[in-house]
Each structure stands twice: as C-alpha cells, then as structure tokens.
C-alpha atoms as a PDB file:
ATOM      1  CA  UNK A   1       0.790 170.657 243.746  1.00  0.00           C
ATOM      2  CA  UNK A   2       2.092 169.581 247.152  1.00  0.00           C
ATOM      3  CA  UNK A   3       3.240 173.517 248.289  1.00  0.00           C
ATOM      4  CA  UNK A   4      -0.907 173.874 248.173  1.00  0.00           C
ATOM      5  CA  UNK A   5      -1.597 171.035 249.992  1.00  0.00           C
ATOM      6  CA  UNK A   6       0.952 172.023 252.542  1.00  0.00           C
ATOM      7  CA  UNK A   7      -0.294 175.548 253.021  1.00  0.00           C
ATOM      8  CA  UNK A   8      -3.779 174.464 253.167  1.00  0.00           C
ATOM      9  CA  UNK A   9      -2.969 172.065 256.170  1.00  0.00           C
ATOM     10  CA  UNK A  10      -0.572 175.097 258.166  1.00  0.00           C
ATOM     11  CA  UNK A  11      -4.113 177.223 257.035  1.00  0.00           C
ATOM     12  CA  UNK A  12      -6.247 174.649 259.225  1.00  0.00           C
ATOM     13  CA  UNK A  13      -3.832 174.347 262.015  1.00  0.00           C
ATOM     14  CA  UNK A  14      -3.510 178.434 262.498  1.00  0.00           C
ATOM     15  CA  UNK A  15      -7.759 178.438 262.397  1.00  0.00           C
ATOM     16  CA  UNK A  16      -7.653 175.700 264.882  1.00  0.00           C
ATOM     17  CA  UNK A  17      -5.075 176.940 267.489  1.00  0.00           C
ATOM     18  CA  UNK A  18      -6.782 180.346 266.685  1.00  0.00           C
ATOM     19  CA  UNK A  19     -10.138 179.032 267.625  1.00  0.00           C
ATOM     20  CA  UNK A  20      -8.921 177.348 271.044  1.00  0.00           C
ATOM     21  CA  UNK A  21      -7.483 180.638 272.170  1.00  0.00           C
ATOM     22  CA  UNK A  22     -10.635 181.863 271.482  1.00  0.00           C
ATOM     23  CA  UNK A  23     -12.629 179.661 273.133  1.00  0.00           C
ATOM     24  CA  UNK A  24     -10.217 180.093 276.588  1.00  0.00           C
ATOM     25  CA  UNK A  25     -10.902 183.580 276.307  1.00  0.00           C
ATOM     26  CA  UNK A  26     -14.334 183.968 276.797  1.00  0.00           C
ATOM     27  CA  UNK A  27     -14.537 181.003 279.480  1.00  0.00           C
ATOM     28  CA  UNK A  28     -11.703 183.177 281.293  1.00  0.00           C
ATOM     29  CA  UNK A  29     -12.897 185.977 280.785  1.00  0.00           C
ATOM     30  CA  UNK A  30     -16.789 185.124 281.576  1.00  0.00           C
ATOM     31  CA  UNK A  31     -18.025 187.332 279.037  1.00  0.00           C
ATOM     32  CA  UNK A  32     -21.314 185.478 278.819  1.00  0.00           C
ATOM     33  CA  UNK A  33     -24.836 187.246 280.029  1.00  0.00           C
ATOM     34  CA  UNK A  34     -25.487 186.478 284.146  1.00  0.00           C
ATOM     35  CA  UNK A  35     -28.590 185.522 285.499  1.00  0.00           C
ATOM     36  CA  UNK A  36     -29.308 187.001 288.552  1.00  0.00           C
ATOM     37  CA  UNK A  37     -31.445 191.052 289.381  1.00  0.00           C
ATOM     38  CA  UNK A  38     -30.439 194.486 288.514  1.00  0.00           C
ATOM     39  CA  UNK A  39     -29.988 197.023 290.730  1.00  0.00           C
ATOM     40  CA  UNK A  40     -29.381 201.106 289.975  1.00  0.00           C
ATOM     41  CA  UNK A  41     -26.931 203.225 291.658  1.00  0.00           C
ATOM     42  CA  UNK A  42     -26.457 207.070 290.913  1.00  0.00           C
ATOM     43  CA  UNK A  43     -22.912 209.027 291.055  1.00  0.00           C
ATOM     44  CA  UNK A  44     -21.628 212.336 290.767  1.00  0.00           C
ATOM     45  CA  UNK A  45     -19.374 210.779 288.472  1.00  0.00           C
ATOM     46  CA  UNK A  46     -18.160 207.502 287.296  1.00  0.00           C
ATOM     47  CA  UNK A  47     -14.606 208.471 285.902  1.00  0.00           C
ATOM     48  CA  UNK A  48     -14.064 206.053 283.088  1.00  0.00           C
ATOM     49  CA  UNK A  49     -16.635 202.864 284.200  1.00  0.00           C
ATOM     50  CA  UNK A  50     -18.096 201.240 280.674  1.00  0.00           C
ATOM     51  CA  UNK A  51     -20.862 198.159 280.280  1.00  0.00           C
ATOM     52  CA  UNK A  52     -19.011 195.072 280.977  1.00  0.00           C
ATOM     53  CA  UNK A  53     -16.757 196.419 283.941  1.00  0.00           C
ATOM     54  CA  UNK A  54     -17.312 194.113 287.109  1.00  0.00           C
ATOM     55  CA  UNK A  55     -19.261 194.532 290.483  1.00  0.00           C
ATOM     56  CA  UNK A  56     -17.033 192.961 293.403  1.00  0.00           C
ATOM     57  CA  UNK A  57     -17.865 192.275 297.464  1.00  0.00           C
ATOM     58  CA  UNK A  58     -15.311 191.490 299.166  1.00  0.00           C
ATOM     59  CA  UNK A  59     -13.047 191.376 296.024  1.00  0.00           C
ATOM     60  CA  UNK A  60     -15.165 188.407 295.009  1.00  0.00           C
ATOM     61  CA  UNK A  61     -16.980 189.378 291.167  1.00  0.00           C
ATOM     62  CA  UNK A  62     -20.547 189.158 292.392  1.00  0.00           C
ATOM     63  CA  UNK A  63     -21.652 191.181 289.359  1.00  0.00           C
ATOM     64  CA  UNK A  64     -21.291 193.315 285.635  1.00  0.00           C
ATOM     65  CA  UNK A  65     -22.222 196.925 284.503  1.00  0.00           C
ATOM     66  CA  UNK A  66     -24.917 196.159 282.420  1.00  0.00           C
ATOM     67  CA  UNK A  67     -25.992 200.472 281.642  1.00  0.00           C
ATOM     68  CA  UNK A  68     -23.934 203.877 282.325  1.00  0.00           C
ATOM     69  CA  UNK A  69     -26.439 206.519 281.061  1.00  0.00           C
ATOM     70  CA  UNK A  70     -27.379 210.325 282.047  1.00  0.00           C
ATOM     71  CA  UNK A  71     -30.181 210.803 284.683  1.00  0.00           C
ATOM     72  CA  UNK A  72     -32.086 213.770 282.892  1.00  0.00           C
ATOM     73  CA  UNK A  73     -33.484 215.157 285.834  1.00  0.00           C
ATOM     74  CA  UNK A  74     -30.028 215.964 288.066  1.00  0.00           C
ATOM     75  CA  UNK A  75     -27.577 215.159 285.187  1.00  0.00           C
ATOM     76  CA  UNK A  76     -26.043 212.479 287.963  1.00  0.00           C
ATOM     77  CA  UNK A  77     -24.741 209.481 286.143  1.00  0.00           C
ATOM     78  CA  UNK A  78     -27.002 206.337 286.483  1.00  0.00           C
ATOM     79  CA  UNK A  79     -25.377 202.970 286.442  1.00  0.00           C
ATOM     80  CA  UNK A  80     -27.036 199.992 286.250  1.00  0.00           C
ATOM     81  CA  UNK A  81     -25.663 196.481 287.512  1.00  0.00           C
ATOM     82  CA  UNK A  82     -27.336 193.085 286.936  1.00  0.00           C
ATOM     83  CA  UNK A  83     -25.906 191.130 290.701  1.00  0.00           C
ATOM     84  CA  UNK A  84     -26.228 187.095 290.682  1.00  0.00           C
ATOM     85  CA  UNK A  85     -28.849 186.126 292.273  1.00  0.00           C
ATOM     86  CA  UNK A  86     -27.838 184.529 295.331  1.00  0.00           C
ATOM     87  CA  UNK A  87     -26.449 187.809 296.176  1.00  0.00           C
ATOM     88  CA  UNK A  88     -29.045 189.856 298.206  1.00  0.00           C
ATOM     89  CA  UNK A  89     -28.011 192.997 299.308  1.00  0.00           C
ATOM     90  CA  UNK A  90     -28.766 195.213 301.785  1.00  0.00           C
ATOM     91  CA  UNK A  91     -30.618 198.373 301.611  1.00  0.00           C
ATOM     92  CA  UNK A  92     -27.871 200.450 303.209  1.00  0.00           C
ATOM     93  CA  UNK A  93     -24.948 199.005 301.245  1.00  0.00           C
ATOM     94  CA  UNK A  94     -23.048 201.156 299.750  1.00  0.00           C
ATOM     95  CA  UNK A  95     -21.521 201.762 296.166  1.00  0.00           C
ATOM     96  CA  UNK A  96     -18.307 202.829 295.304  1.00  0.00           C
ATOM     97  CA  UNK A  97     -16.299 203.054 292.035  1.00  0.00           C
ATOM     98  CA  UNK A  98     -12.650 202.017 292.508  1.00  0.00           C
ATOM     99  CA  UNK A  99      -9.713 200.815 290.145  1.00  0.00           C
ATOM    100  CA  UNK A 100      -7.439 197.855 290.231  1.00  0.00           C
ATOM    101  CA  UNK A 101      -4.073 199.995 290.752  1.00  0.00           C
ATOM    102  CA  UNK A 102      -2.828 203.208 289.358  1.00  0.00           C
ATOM    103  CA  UNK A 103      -3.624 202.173 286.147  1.00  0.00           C
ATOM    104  CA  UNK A 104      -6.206 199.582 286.412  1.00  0.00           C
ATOM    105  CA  UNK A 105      -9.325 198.730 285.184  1.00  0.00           C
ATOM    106  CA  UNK A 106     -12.398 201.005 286.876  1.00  0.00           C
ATOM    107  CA  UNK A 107     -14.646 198.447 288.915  1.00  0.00           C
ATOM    108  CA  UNK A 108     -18.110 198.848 291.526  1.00  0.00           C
ATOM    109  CA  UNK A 109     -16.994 197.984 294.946  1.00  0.00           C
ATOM    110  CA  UNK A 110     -20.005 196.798 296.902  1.00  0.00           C
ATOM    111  CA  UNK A 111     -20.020 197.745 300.827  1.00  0.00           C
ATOM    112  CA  UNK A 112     -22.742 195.650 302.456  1.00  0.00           C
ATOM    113  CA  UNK A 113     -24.807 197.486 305.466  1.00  0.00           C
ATOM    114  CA  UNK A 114     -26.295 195.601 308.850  1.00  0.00           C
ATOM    115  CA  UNK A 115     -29.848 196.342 307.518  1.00  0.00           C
ATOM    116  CA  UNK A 116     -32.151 193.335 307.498  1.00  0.00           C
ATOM    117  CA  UNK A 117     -34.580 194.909 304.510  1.00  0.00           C
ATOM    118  CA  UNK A 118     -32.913 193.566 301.195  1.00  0.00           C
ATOM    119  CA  UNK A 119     -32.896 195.432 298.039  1.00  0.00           C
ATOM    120  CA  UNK A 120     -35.033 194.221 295.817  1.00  0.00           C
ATOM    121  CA  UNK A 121     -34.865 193.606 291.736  1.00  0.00           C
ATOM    122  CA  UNK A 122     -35.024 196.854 289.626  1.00  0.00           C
ATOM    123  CA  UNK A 123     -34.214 198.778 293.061  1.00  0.00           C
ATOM    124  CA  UNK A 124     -31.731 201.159 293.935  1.00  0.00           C
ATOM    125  CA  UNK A 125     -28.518 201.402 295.667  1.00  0.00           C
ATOM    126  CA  UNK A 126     -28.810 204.901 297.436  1.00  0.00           C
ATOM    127  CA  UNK A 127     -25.169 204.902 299.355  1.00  0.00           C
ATOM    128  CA  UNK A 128     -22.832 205.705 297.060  1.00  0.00           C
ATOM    129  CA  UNK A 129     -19.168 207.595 296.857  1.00  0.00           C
ATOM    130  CA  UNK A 130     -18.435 209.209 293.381  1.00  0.00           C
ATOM    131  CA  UNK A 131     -14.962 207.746 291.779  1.00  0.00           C
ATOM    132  CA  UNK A 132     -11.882 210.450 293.009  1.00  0.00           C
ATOM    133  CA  UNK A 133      -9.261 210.511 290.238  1.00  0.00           C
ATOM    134  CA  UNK A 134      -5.604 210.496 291.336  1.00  0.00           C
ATOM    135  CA  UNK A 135      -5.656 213.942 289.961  1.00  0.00           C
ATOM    136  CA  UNK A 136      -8.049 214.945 292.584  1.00  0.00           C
ATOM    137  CA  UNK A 137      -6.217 213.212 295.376  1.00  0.00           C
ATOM    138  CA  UNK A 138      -2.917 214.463 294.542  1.00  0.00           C
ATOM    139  CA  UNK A 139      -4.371 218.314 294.086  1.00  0.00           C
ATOM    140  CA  UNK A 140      -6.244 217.572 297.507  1.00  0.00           C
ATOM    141  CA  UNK A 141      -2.546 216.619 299.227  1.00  0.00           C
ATOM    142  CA  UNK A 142      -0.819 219.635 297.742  1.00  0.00           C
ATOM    143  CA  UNK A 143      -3.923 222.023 298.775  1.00  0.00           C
ATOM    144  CA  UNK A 144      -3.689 220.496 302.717  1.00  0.00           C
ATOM    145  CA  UNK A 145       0.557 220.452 302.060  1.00  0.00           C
ATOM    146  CA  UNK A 146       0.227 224.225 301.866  1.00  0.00           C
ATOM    147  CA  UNK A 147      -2.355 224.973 304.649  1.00  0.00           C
ATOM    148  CA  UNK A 148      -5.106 225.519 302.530  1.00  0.00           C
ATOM    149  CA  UNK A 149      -4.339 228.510 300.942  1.00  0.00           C
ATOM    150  CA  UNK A 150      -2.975 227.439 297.231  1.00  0.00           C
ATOM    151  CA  UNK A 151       0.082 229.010 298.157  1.00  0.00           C
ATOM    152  CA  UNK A 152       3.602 227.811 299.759  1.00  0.00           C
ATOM    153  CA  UNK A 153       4.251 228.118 303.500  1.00  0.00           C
ATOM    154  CA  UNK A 154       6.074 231.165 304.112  1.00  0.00           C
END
C-alpha cells in the first residue's frame, strides 16, 4: 500500500514541475495574441516564413506573422503582420525577410523611411525585398567568380 502512495506523490511532483516549465515557456516565448494593427506586405517569395515568426525594427520584436497566403491575382505571396500599436510606420518603410544565422529562424525585418504619412491599419507595406536563399547567394558568387559566363576563367 505505501509503493502507491509513493508513486502517486512522484506522479504530482512530475505534473507540477511539468506545469511550471510550461508556464515559463509561453511567458518566454510570448506566444500570446498582440494588440496593436495589421499591416500587408507582398513578396516574390518568402522562403520558409510561417504564422507566428516575428516582425523586428531595429532588432527590437515590434511584431508577429499573423497570415502567409497566395495573392490570386500575381501569384506573389501575401503576408500579413499584426505591429503593436505604438509602432507607426512609415509609408516608405520597407520589408524584408531575413534569418537569424545560417540556420536560423526566418524573421520580417522592418526598414523605416523619412516619410511623414504613416501607414495606416489594414494598409500595406509596398517596399519590400524578396528573402535570397544562401543557395542563391552562393550560385550568384560563383556566376560573378567566373565572369559571368557559367564557365571557368581560361
């Protein structure tokens, strides 16, 4: 009778320590919805961005992916990011999709412009550069390594 009584108390314990981890993980992480405006910003391509990836200015998280869909009419790929809203934006800010490292995790760099008109909530972010893969770089610095031609220098 006491090896139950002793298993069901190591049983509470593990739920306990189990349920402190989890609630450090979502405080950390801030996985909870943020107030704030959403803003749309088309690319060519977004190269592995999901929901849930961050916005950053100035490497400051000012933001979250709240939508990656298909625009039907180009085929571009629309992304949609809900900002905080004490973040106001201007409209010639521009949009870029960057990772953290090599390897990291994709993220939406925010480049803020000098104009005084502010984007406003459901608006659009119409600066943007399209995510370059490392594949793309590297094949772009063998291509200019070999003058252009795809070949080797003679």
């Amino acid at each position: 009778m006491g090896r139950h009584a002793i298993e069901t108390v190591m049983g509470a314990a593990v739920l306990i320590v189990a349920g402190v981890f989890v609630y450090f993980a979502i405080n950390t992480a801030q996985v909870g919805t943020m107030s704030g405006y959403e803003v749309k910003a088309a690319f060519y391509t977004i190269g592995g961005l999901s929901k849930g990836s961050d916005v950053r200015l100035s490497g400051v998280k000012v933001g979250t992916v709240v939508d990656a869909g298909l625009d039907p009419k180009n085929y571009d790929a629309m992304v949609t990011l809900r900002l905080a809203g004490d973040v106001r934006l201007p409209k010639d800010t521009v949009a870029s999709i960057t990772s953290s490292g090599m390897l990291g995790d994709k993220y939406v760099r925010l480049e803020p412009g000098k104009d005084t008109a502010m984007i406003a909530d459901g608006g659009q972010i119409t600066h943007t550069k399209d995510y370059r893969s490392l594949e793309d770089q590297v094949g772009e610095i063998i291509f200019l390594a070999t003058g252009g031609t795809g070949k080797g220098n003679p």
